[in-house]
C-alpha atoms as a PDB file:
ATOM      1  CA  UNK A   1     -75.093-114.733 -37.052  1.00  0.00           C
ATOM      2  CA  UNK A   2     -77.728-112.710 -35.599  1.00  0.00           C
ATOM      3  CA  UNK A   3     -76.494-114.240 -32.002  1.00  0.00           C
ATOM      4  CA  UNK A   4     -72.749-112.360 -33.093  1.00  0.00           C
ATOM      5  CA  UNK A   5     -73.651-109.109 -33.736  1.00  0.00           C
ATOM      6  CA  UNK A   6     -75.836-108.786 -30.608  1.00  0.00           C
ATOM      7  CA  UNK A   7     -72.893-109.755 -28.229  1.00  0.00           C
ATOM      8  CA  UNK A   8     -70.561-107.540 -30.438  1.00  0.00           C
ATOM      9  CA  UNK A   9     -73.082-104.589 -29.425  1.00  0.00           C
ATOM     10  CA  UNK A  10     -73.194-105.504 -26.210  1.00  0.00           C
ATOM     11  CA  UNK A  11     -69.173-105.427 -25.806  1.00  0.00           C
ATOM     12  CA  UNK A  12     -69.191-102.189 -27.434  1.00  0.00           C
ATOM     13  CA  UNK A  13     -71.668-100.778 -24.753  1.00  0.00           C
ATOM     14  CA  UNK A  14     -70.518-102.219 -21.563  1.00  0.00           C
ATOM     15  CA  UNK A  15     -67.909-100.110 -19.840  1.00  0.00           C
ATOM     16  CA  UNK A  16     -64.247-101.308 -20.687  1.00  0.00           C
ATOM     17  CA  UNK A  17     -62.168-101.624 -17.296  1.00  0.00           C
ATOM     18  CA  UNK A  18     -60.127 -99.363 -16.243  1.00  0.00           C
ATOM     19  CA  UNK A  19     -56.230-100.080 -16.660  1.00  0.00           C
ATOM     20  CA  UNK A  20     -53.586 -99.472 -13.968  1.00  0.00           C
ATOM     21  CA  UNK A  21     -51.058 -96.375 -14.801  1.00  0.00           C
ATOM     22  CA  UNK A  22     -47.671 -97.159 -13.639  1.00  0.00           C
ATOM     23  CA  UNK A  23     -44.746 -94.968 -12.926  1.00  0.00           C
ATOM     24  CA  UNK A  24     -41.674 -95.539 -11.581  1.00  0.00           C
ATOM     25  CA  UNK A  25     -39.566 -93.436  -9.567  1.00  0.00           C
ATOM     26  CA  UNK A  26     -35.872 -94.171  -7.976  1.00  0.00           C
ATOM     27  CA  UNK A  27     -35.682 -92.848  -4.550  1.00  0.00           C
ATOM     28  CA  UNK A  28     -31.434 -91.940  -3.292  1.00  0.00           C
ATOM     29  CA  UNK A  29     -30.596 -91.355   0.348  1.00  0.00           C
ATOM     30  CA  UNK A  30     -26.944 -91.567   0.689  1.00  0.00           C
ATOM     31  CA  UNK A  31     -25.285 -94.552  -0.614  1.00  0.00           C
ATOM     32  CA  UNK A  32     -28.686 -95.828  -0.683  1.00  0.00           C
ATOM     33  CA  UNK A  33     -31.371 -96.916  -3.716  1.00  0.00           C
ATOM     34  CA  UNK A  34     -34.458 -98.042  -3.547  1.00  0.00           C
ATOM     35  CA  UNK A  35     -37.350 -98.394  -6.244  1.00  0.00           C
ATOM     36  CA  UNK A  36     -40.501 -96.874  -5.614  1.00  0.00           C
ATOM     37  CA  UNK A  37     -43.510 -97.984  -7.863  1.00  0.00           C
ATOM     38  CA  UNK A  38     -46.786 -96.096  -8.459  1.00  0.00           C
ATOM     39  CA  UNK A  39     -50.024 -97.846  -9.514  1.00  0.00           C
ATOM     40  CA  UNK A  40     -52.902 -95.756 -10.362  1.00  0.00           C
ATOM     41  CA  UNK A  41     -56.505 -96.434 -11.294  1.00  0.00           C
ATOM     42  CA  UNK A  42     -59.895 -94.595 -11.485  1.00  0.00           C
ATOM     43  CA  UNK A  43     -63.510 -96.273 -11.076  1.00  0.00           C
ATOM     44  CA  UNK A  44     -66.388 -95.830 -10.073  1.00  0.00           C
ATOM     45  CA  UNK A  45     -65.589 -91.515  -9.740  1.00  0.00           C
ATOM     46  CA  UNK A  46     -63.126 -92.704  -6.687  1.00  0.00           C
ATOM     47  CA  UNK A  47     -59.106 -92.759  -7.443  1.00  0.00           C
ATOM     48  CA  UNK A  48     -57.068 -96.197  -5.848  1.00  0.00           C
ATOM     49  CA  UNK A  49     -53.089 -95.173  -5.868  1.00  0.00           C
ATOM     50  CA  UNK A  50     -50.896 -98.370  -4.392  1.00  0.00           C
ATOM     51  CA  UNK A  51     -47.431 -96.912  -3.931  1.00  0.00           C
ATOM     52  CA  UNK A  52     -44.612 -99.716  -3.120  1.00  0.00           C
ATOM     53  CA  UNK A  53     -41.045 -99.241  -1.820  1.00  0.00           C
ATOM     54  CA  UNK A  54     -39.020-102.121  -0.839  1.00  0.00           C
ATOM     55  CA  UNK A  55     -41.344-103.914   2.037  1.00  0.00           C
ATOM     56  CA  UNK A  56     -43.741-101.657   2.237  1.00  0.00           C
ATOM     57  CA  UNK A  57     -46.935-101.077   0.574  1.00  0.00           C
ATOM     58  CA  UNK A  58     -48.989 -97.950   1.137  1.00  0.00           C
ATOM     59  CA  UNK A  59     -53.099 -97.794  -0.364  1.00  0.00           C
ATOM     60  CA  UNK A  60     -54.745 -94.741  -0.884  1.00  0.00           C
ATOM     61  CA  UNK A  61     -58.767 -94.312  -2.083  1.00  0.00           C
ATOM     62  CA  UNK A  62     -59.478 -90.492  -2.710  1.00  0.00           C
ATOM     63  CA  UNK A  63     -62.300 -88.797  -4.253  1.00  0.00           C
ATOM     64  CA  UNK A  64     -62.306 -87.313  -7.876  1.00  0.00           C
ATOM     65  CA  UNK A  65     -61.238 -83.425  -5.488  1.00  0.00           C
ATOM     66  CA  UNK A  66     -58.317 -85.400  -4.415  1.00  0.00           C
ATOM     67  CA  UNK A  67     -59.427 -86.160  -0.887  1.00  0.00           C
ATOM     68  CA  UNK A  68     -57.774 -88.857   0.752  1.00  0.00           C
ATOM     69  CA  UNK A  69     -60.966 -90.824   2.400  1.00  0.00           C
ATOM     70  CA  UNK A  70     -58.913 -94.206   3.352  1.00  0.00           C
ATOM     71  CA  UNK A  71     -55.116 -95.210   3.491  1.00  0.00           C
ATOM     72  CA  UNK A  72     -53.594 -98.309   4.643  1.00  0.00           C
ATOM     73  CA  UNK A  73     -50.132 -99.148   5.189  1.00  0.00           C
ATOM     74  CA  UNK A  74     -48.544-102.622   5.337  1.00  0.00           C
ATOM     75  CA  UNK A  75     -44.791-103.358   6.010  1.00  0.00           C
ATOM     76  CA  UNK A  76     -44.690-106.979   7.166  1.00  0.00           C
ATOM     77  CA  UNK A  77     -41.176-106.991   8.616  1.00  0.00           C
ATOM     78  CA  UNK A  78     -41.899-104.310  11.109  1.00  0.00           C
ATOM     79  CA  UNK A  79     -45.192-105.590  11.469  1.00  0.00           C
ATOM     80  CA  UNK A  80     -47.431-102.690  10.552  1.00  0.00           C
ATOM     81  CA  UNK A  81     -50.854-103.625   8.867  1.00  0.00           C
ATOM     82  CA  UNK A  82     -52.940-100.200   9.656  1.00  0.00           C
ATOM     83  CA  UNK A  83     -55.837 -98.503   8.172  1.00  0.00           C
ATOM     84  CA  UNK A  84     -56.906 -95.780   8.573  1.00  0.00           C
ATOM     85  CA  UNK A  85     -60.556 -94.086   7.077  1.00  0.00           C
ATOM     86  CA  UNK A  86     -62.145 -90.803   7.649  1.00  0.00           C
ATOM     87  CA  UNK A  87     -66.034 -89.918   8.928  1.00  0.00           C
ATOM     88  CA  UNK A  88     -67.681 -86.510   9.531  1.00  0.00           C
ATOM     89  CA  UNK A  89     -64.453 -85.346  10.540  1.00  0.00           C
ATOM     90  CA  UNK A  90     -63.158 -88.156  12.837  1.00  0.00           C
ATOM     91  CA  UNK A  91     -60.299 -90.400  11.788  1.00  0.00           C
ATOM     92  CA  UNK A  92     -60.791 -94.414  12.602  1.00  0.00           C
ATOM     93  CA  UNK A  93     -57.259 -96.348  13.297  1.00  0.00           C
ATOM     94  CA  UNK A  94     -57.004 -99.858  13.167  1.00  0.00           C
ATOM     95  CA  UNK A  95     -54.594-102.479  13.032  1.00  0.00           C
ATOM     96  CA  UNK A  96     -51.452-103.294  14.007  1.00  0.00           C
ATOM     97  CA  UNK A  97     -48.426-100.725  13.645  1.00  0.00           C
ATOM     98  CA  UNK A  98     -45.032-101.782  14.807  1.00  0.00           C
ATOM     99  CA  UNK A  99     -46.366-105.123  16.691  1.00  0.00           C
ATOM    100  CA  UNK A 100     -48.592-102.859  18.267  1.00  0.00           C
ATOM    101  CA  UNK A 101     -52.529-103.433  18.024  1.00  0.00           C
ATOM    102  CA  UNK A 102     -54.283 -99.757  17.573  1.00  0.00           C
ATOM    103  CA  UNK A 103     -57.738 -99.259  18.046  1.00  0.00           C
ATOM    104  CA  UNK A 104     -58.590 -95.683  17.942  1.00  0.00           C
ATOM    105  CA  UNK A 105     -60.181 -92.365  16.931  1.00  0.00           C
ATOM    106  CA  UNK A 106     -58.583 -89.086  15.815  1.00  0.00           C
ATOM    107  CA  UNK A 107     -60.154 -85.377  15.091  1.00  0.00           C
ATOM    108  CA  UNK A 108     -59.604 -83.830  12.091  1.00  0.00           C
ATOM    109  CA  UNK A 109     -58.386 -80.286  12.463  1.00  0.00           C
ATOM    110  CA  UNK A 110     -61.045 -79.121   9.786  1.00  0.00           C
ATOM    111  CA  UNK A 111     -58.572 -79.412   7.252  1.00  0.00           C
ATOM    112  CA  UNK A 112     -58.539 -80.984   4.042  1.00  0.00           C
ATOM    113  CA  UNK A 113     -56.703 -84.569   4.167  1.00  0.00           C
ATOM    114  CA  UNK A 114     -54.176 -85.262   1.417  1.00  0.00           C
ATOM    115  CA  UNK A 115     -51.951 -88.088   2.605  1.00  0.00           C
ATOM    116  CA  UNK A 116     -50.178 -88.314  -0.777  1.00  0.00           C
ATOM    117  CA  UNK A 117     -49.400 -84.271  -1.376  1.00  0.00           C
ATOM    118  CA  UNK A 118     -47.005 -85.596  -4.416  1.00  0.00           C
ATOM    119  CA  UNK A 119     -49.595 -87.162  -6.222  1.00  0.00           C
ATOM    120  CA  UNK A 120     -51.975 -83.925  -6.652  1.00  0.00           C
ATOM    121  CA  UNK A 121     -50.201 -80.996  -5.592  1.00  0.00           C
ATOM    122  CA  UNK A 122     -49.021 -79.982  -8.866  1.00  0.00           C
ATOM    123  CA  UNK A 123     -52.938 -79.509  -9.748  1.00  0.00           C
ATOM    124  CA  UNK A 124     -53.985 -78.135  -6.357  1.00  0.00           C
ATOM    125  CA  UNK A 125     -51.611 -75.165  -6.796  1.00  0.00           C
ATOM    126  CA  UNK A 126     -51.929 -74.414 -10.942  1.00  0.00           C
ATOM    127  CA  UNK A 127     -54.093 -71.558 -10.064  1.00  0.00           C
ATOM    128  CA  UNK A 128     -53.704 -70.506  -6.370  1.00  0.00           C
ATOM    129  CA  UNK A 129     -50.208 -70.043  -4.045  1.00  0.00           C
ATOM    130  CA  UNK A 130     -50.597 -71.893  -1.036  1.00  0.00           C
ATOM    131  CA  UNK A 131     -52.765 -75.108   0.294  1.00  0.00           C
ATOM    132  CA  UNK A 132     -53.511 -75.654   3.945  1.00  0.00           C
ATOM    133  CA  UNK A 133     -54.153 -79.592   4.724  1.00  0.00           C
ATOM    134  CA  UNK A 134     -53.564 -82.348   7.119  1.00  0.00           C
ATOM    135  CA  UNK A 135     -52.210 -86.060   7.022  1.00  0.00           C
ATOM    136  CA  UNK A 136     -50.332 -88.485   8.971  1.00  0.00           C
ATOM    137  CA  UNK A 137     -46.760 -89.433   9.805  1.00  0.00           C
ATOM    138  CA  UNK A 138     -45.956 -92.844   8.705  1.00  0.00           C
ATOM    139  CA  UNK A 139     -43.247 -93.695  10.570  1.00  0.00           C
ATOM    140  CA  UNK A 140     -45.349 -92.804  14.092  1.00  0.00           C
ATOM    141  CA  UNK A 141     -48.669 -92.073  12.687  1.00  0.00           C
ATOM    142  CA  UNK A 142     -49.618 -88.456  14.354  1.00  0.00           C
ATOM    143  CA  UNK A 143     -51.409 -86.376  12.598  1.00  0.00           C
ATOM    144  CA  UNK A 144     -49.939 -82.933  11.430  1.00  0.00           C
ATOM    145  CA  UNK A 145     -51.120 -79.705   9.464  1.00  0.00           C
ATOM    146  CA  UNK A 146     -49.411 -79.065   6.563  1.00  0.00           C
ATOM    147  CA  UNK A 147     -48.719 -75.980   4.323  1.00  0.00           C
ATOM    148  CA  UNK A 148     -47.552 -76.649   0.585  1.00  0.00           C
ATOM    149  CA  UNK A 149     -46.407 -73.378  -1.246  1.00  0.00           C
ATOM    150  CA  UNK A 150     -45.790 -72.938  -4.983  1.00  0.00           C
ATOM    151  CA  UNK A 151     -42.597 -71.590  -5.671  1.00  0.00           C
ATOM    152  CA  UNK A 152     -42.014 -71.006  -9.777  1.00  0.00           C
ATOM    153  CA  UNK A 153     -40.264 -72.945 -12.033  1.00  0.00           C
ATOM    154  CA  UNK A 154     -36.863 -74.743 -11.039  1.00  0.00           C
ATOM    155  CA  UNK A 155     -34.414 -76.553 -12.511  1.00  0.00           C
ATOM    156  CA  UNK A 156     -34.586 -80.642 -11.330  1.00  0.00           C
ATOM    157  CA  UNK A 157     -32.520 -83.223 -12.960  1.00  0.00           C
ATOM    158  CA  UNK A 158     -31.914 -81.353 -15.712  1.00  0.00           C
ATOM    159  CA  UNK A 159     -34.943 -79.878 -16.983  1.00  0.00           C
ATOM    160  CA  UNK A 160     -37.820 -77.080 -16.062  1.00  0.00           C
ATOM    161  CA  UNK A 161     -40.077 -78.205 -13.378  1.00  0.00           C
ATOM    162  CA  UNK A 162     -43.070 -76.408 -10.876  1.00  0.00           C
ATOM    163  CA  UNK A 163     -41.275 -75.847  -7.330  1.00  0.00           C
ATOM    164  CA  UNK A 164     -43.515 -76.781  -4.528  1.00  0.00           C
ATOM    165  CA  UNK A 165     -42.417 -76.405  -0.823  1.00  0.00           C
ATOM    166  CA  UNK A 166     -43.911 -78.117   1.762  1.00  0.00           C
ATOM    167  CA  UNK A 167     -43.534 -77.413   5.618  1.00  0.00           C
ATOM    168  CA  UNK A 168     -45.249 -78.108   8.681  1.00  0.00           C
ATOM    169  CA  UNK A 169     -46.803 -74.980  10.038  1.00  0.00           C
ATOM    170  CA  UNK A 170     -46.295 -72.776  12.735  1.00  0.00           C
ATOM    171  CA  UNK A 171     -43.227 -72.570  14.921  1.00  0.00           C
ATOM    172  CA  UNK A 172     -42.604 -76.090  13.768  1.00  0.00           C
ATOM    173  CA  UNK A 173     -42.363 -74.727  10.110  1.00  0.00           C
ATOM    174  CA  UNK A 174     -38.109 -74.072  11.686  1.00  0.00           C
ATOM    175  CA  UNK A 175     -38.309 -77.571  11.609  1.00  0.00           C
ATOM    176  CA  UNK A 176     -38.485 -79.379   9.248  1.00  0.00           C
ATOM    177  CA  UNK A 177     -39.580 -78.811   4.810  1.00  0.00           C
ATOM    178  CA  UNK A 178     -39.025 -80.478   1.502  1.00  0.00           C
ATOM    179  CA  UNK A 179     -39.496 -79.603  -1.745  1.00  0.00           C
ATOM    180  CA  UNK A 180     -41.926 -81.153  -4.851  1.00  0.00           C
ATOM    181  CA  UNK A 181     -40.776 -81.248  -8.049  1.00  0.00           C
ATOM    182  CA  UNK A 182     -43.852 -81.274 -10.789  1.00  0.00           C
ATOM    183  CA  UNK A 183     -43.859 -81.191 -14.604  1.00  0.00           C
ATOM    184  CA  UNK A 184     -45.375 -78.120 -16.021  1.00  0.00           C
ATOM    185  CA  UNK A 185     -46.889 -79.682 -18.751  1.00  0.00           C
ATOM    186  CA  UNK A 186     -48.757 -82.444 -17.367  1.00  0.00           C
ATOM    187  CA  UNK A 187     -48.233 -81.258 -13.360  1.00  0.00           C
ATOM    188  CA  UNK A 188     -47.625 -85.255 -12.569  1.00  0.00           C
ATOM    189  CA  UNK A 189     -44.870 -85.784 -10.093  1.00  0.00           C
ATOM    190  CA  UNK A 190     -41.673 -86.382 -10.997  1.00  0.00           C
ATOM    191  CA  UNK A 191     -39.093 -85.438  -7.899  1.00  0.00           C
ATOM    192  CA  UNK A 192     -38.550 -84.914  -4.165  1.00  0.00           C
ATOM    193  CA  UNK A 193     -36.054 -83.143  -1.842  1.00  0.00           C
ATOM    194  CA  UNK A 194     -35.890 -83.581   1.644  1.00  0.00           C
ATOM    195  CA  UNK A 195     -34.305 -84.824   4.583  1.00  0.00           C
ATOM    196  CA  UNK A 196     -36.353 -87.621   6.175  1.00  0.00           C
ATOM    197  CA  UNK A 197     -35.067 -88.534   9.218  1.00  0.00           C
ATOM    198  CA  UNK A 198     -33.207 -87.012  12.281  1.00  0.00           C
ATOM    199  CA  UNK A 199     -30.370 -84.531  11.666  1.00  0.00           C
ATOM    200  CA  UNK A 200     -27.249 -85.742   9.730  1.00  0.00           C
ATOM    201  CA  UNK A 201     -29.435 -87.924   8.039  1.00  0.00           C
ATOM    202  CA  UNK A 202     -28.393 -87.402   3.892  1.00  0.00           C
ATOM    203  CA  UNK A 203     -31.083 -85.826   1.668  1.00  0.00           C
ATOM    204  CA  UNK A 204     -33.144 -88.047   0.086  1.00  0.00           C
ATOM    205  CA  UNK A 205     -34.161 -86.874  -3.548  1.00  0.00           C
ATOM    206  CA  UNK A 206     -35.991 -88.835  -5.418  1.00  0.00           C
ATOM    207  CA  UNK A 207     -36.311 -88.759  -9.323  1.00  0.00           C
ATOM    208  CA  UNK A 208     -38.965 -90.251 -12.264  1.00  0.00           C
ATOM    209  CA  UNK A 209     -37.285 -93.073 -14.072  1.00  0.00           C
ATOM    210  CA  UNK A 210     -37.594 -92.224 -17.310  1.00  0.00           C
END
């Protein structure tokens, strides 16, 4: 008996695991839908996000500030198995992206990296207007500064949510922006608007599955 209570104490005391959070969102791009699926858990003060859309699989570690410290993306079909980790300021590349082997360093422009802005702007800007970071293309993996903007409350899909813009910066902000749709309860993501691709492409908006 004595033997039961002591491994009763001893489950009460040892940490309990920490359980995946999943959300679901339904990305539209024309006459085009695809499912994307968020998995989120926190351990050991670091924060692992797997994000999943059709063939492709995207990992992101980041630190309890939201810093994005490693990211890998894998998309079989096209071939792309790449991670990518950051150093004192210096970006490592490896893998294959495309078919293409990459073996390579980048610098950091001395800006924060967030290469998931959906997943934590709503908290970067609850008390301040604008954020200033960095992160990479996937789809040709160059690095760009980013600007994401809060913009007030907006209607999306029907209800009240916390407008975020984001742009590229400079004379490139002419380019090319999108909008971030976040819940102003909670400030989790829950929508997108943007075109992704060259021009004509249709908007892709993406929405929270409720």
């Amino acid at each position: 008996m004595k033997n039961i209570y002591l491994f009763s104490i001893i489950m009460v005391l040892l940490p309990l695991p920490t359980l995946a959070q999943k959300t679901t969102y339904l990305s539209t791009c024309g006459d085009q839908q695809e499912t994307i699926v968020w998995q989120e858990k926190k351990a050991n003060e670091k924060i692992y996000l797997t994000v999943i859309q059709e063939n492709e699989q995207q990992e992101y570690v980041m630190n309890k500030s939201f810093h994005t410290e490693k990211w890998q993306i894998i998309n079989l079909p096209f071939q792309t198995d790449l991670t990518i980790e950051l150093h004192n300021n210096i970006y490592s590349i490896t893998g294959k992206f495309k078919g293409k082997s990459i073996a390579k360093t980048v610098k950091s422009s001395g800006c924060v990296w967030y290469q998931n802005i959906a997943y934590n702007a709503g908290i970067l800007l609850r008390d301040k207007k604008t954020v200033k970071y960095e992160c990479f293309r996937p789809d040709n993996i160059k690095l760009y500064t980013m600007v994401a903007e809060a913009q007030g409350i907006e209607q999306f899909n029907g209800v009240n949510a916390n407008k975020i813009a984001v742009s590229l910066t400079g004379f490139l902000s002419a380019f090319w922006s999108c909008s971030y749709y976040f819940d102003p309860a909670t400030l989790n993501f829950v929508g997108y608007k943007g075109v992704n691709g060259k021009p004509g492409t249709p908007e892709t908006i993406i929405k929270k599955v409720k």
